[in-house]
N, C-alpha and C. Protein backbone atom coordinates (compact mmCIF):
# COMPACT_ATOMS: atom_id res chain seq x y z
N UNK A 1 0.86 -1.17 0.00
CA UNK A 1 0.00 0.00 0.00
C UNK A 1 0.90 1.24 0.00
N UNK A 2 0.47 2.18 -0.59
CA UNK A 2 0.90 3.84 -0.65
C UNK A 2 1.29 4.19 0.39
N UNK A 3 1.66 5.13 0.39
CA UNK A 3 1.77 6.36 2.08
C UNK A 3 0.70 6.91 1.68
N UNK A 4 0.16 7.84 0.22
CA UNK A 4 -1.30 8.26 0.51
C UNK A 4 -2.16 7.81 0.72
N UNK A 5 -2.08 6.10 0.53
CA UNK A 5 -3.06 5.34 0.19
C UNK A 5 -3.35 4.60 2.13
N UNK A 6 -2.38 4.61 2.82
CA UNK A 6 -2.45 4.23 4.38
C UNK A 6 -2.76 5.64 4.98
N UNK A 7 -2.43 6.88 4.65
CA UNK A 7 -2.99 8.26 5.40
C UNK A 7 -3.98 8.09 5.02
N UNK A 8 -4.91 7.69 3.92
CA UNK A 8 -6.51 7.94 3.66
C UNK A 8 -7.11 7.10 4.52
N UNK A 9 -6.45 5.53 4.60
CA UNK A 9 -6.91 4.90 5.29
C UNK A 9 -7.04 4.97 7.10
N UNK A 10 -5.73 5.60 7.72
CA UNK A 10 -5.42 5.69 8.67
C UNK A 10 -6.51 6.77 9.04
N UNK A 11 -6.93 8.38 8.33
CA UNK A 11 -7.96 8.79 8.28
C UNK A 11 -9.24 8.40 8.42
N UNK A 12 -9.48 7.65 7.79
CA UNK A 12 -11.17 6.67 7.84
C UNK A 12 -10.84 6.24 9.01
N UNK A 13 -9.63 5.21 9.51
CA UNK A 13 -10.01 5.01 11.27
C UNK A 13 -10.05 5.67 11.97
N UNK A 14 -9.38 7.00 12.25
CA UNK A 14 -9.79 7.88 13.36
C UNK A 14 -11.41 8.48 12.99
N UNK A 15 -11.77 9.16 12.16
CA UNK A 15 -13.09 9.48 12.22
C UNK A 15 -13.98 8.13 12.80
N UNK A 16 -13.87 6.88 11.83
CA UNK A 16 -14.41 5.97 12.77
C UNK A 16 -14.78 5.40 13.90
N UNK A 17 -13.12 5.61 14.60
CA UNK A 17 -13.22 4.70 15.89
C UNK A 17 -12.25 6.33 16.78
N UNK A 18 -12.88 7.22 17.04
CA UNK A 18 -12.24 8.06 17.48
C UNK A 18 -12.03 8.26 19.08
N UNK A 19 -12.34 6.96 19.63
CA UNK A 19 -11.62 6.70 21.27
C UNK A 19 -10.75 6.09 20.88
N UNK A 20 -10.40 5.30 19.69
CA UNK A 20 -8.87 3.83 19.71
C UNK A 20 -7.73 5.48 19.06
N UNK A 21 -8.35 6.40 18.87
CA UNK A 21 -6.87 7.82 18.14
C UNK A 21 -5.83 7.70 18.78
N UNK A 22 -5.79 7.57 20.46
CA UNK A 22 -4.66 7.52 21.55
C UNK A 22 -4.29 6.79 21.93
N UNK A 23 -4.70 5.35 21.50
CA UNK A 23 -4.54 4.15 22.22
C UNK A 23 -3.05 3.52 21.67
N UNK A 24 -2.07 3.49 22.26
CA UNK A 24 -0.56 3.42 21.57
C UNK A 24 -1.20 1.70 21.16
N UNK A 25 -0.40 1.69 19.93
CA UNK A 25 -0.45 0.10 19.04
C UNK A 25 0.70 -0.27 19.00
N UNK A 26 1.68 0.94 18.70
CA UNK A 26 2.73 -0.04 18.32
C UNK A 26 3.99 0.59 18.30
N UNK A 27 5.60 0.21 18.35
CA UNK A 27 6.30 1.23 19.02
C UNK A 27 6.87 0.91 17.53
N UNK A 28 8.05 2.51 17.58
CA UNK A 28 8.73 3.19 16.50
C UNK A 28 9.85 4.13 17.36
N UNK A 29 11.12 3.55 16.65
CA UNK A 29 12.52 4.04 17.41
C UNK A 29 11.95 4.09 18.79
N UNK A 30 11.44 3.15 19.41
CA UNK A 30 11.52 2.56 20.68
C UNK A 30 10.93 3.00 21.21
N UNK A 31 9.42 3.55 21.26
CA UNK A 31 8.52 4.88 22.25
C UNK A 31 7.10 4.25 21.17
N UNK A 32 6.21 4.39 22.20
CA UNK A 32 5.31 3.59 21.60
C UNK A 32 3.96 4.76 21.09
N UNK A 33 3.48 4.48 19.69
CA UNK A 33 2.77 5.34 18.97
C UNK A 33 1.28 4.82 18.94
N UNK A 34 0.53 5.88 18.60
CA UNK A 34 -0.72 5.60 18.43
C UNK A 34 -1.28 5.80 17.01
N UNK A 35 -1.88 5.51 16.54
CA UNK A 35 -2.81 5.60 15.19
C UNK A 35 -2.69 7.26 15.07
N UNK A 36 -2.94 8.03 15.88
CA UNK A 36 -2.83 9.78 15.35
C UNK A 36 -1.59 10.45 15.40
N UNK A 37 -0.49 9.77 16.14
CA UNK A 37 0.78 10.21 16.12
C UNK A 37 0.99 9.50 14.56
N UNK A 38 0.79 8.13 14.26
CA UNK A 38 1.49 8.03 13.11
C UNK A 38 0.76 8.29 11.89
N UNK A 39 -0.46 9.10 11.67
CA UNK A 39 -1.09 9.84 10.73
C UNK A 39 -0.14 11.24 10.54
N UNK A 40 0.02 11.48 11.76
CA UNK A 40 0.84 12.76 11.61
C UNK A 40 2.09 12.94 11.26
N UNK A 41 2.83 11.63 11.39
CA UNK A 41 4.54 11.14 10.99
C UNK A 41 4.62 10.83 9.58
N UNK A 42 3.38 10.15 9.25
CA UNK A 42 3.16 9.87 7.55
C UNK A 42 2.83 11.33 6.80
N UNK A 43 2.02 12.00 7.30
CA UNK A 43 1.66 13.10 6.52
C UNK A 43 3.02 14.07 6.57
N UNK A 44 3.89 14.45 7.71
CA UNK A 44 5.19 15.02 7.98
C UNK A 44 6.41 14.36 7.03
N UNK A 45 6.05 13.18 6.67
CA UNK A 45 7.37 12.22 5.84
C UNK A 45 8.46 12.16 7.23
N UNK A 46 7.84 11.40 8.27
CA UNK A 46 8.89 11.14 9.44
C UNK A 46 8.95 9.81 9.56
N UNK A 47 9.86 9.01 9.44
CA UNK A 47 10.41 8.09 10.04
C UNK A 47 9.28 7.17 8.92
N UNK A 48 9.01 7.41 7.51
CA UNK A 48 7.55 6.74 6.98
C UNK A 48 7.79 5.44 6.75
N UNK A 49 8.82 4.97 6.69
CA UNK A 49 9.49 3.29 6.62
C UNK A 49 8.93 2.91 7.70
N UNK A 50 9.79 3.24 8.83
CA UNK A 50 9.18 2.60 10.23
C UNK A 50 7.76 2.63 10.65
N UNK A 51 6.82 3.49 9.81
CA UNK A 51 5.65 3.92 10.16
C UNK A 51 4.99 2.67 9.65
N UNK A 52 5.17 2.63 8.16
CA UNK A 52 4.56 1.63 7.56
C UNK A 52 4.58 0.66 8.20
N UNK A 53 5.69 -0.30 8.40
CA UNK A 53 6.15 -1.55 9.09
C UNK A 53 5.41 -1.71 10.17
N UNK A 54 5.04 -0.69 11.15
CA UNK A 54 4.34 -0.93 12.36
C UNK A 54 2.96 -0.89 11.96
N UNK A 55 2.68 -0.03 10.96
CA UNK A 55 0.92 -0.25 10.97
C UNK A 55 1.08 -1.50 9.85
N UNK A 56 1.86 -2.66 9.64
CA UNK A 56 2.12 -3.84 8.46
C UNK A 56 1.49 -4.66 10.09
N UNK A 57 2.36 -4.34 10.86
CA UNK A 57 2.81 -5.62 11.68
C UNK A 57 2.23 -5.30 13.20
N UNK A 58 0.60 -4.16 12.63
CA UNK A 58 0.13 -4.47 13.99
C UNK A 58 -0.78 -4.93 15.12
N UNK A 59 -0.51 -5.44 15.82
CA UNK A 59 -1.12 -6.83 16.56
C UNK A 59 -0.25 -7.96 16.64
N UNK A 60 1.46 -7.74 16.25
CA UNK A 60 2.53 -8.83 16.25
C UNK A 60 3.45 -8.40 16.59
N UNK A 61 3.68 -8.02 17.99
CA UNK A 61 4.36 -7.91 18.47
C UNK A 61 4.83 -8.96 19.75
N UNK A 62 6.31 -8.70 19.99
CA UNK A 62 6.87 -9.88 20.97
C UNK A 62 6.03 -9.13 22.49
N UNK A 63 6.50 -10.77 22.99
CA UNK A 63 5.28 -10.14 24.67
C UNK A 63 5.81 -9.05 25.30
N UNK A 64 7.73 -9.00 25.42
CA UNK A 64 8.08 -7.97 25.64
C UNK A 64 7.54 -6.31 25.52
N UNK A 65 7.27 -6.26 24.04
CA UNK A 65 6.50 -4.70 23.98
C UNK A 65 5.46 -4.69 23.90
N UNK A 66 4.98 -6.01 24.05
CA UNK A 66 3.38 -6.27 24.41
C UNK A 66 3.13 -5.17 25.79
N UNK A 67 3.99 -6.15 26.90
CA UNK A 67 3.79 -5.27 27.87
C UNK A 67 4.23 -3.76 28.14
N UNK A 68 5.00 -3.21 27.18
CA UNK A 68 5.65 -1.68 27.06
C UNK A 68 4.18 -1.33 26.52
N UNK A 69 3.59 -1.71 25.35
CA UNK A 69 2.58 -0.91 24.90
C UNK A 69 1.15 -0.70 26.12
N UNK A 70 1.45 -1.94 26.76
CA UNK A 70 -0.33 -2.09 27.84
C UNK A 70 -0.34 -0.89 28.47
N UNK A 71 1.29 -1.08 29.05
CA UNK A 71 2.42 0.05 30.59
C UNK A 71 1.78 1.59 29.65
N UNK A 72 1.96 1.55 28.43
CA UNK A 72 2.13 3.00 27.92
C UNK A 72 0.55 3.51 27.96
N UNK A 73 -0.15 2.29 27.36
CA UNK A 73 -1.66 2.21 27.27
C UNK A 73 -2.09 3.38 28.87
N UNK A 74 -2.18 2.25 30.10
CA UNK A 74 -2.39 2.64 30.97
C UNK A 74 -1.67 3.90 31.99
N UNK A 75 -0.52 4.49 31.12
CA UNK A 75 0.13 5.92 31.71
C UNK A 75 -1.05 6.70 30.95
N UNK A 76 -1.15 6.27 29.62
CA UNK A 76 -1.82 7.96 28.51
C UNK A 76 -3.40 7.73 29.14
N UNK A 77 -4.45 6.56 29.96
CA UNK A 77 -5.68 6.66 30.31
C UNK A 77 -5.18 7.73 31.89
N UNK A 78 -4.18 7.69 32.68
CA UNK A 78 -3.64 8.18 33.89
C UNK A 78 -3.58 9.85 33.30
N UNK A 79 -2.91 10.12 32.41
CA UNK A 79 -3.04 11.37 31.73
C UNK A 79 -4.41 12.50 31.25
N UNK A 80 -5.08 11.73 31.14
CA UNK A 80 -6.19 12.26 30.48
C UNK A 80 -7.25 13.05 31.88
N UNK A 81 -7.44 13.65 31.16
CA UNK A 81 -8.42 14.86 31.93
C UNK A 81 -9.71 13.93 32.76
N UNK A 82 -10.43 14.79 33.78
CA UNK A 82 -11.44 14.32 34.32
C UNK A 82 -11.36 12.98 35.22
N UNK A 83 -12.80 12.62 35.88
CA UNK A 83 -12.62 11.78 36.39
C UNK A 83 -12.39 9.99 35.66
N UNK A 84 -11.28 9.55 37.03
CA UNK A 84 -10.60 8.49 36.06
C UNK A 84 -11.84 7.37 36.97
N UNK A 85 -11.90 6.29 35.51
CA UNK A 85 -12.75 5.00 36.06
C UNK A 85 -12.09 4.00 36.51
N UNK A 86 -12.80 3.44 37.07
CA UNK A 86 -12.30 2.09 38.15
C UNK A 86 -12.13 0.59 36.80
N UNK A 87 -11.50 -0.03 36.94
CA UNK A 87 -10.36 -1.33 36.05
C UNK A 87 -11.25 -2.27 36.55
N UNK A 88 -11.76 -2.98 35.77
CA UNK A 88 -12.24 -4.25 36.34
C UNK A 88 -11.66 -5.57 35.68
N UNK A 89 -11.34 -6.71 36.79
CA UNK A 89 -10.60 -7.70 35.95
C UNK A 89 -11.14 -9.01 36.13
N UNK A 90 -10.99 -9.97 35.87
CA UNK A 90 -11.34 -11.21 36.36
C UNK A 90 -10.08 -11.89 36.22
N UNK A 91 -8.91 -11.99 36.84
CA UNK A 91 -8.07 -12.90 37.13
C UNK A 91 -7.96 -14.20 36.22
N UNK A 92 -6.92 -14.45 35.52
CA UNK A 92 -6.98 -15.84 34.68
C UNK A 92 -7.56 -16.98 35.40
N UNK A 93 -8.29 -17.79 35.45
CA UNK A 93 -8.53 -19.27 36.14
C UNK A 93 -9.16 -18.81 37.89
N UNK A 94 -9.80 -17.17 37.52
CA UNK A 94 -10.99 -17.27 38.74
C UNK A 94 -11.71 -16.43 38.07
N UNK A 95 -13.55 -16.55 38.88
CA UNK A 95 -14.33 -16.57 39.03
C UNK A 95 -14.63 -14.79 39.48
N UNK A 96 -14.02 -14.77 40.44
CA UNK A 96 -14.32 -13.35 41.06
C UNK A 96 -13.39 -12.16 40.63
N UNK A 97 -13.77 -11.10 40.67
CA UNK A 97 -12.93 -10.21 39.67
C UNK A 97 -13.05 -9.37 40.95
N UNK A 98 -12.08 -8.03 40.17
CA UNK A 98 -11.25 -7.16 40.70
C UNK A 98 -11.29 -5.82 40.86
N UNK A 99 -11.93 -4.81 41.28
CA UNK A 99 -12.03 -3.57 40.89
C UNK A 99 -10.53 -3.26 41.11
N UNK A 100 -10.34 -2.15 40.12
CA UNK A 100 -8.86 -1.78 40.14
C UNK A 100 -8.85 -0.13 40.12
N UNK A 101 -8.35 1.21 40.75
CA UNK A 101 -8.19 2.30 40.28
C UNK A 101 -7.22 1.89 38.94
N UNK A 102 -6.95 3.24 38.01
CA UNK A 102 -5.86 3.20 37.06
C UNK A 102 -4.68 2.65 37.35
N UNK A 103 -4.00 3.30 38.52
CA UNK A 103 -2.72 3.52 39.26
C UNK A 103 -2.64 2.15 39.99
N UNK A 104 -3.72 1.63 40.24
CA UNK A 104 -3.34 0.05 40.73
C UNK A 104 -3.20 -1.00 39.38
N UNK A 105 -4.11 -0.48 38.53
CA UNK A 105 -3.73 -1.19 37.71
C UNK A 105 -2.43 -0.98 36.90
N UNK A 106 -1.86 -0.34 36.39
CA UNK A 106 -0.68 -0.01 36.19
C UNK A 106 0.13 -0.36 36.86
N UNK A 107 0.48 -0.76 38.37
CA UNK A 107 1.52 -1.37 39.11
C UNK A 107 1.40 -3.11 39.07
N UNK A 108 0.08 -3.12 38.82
CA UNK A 108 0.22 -4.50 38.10
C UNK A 108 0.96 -5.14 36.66
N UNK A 109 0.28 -4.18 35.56
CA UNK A 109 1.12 -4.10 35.08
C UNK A 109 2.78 -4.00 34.97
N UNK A 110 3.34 -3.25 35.55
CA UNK A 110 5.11 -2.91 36.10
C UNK A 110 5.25 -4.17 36.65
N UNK A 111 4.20 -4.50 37.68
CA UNK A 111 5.02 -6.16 38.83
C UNK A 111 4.68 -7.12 37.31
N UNK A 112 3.98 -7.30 36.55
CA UNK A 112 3.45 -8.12 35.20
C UNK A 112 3.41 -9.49 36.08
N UNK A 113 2.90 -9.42 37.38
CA UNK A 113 1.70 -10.21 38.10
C UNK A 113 0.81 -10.76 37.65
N UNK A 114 0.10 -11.90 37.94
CA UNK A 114 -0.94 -12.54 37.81
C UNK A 114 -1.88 -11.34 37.24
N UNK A 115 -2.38 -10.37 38.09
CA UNK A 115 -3.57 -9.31 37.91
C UNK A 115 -2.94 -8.85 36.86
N UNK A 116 -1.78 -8.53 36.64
CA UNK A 116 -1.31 -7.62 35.29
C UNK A 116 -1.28 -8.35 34.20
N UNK A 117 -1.13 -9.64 34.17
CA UNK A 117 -1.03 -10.74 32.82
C UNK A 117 -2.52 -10.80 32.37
N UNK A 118 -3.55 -10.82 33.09
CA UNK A 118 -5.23 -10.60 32.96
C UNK A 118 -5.26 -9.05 32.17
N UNK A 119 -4.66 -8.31 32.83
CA UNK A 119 -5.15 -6.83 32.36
C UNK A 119 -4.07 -7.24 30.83
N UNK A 120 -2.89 -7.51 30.92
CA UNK A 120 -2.58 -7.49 29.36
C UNK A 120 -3.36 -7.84 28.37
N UNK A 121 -3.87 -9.29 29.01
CA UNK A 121 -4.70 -9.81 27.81
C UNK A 121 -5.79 -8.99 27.38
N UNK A 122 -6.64 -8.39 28.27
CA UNK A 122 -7.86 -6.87 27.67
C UNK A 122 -6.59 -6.73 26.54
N UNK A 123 -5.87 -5.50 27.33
CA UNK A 123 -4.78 -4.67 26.02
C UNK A 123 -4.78 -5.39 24.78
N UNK A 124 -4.27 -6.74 24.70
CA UNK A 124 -4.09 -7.35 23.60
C UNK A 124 -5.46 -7.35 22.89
N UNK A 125 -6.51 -8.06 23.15
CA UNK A 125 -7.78 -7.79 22.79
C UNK A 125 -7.95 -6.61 21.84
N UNK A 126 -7.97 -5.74 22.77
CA UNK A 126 -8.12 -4.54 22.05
C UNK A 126 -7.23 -3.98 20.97
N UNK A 127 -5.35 -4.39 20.78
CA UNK A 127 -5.17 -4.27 19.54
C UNK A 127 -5.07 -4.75 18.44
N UNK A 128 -5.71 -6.12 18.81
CA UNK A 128 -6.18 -6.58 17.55
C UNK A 128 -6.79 -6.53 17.02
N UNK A 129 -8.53 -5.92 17.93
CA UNK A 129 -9.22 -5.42 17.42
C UNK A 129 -9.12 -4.10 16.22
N UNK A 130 -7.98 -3.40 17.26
CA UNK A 130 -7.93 -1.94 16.88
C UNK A 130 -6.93 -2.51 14.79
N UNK A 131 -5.77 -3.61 15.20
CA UNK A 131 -5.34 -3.94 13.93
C UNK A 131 -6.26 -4.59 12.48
N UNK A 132 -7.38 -4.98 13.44
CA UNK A 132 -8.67 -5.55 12.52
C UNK A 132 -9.45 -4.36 12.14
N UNK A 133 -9.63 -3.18 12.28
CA UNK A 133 -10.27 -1.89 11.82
C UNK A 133 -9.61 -1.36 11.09
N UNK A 134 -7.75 -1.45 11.11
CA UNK A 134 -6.98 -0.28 10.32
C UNK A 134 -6.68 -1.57 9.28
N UNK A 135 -7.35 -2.16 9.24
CA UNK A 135 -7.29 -3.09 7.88
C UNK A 135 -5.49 -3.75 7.67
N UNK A 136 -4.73 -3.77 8.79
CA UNK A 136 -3.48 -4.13 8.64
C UNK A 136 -3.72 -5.08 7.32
């Protein structure tokens, strides 16, 4: 595919799905990007090799930046304005789940604990979803 032809497309997903705009997918020179940072790197002609490759290859990433992207996921929901919502989890192989603030969940994440390996898998969920919309 093009670079104009992935900015048109990358376009149609943010108007589309315009809560997944911030949601980091996938990292580039080592810092992890979201669908509107790399609309804006493609349209700038920044780094557009590496751009491509990550929106080629995303939803395949090693578990390693699996968990950098969840960690990054859950700093940029910590960031955001207003009141923050409560994490709910259900623990791999139980029954009873978890209310979590952000900030607890995120240290789960960092310990990549039992509770944080549950919360990855949401993350993952969701960018495959999010890689099944941008038509990877």
């Amino acid at each position: 595919m093009s670079v104009e032809a992935k900015i048109r497309s990358l376009q149609r997903f943010l108007r589309a799905n315009p809560a997944l705009a911030d949601v980091p997918f996938a990292t580039i020179a080592g810092r992890p990007v979201t669908p509107r940072e790399a609309l804006r790197m493609l349209r700038a002609g920044v780094m557009v090799r590496e751009v491509m490759n990550a929106l080629a290859g995303a939803g395949l990433d090693p578990p390693q930046v699996d968990w950098e992207l969840a960690q990054a996921y859950y700093e940029s929901l910590l960031r955001k304005p207003g009141p923050k919502p409560k994490v709910y989890v259900i623990p791999q192989g139980e029954v009873v789940g978890v209310e979590l603030s952000l900030e607890e969940a995120l240290e789960h994440i960092k310990r990549r604990d039992r509770i944080g390996a549950s919360l990855l898998q949401s993350y993952l969920a969701l960018k495959r979803e999010m890689a099944r919309r941008m038509g990877r």
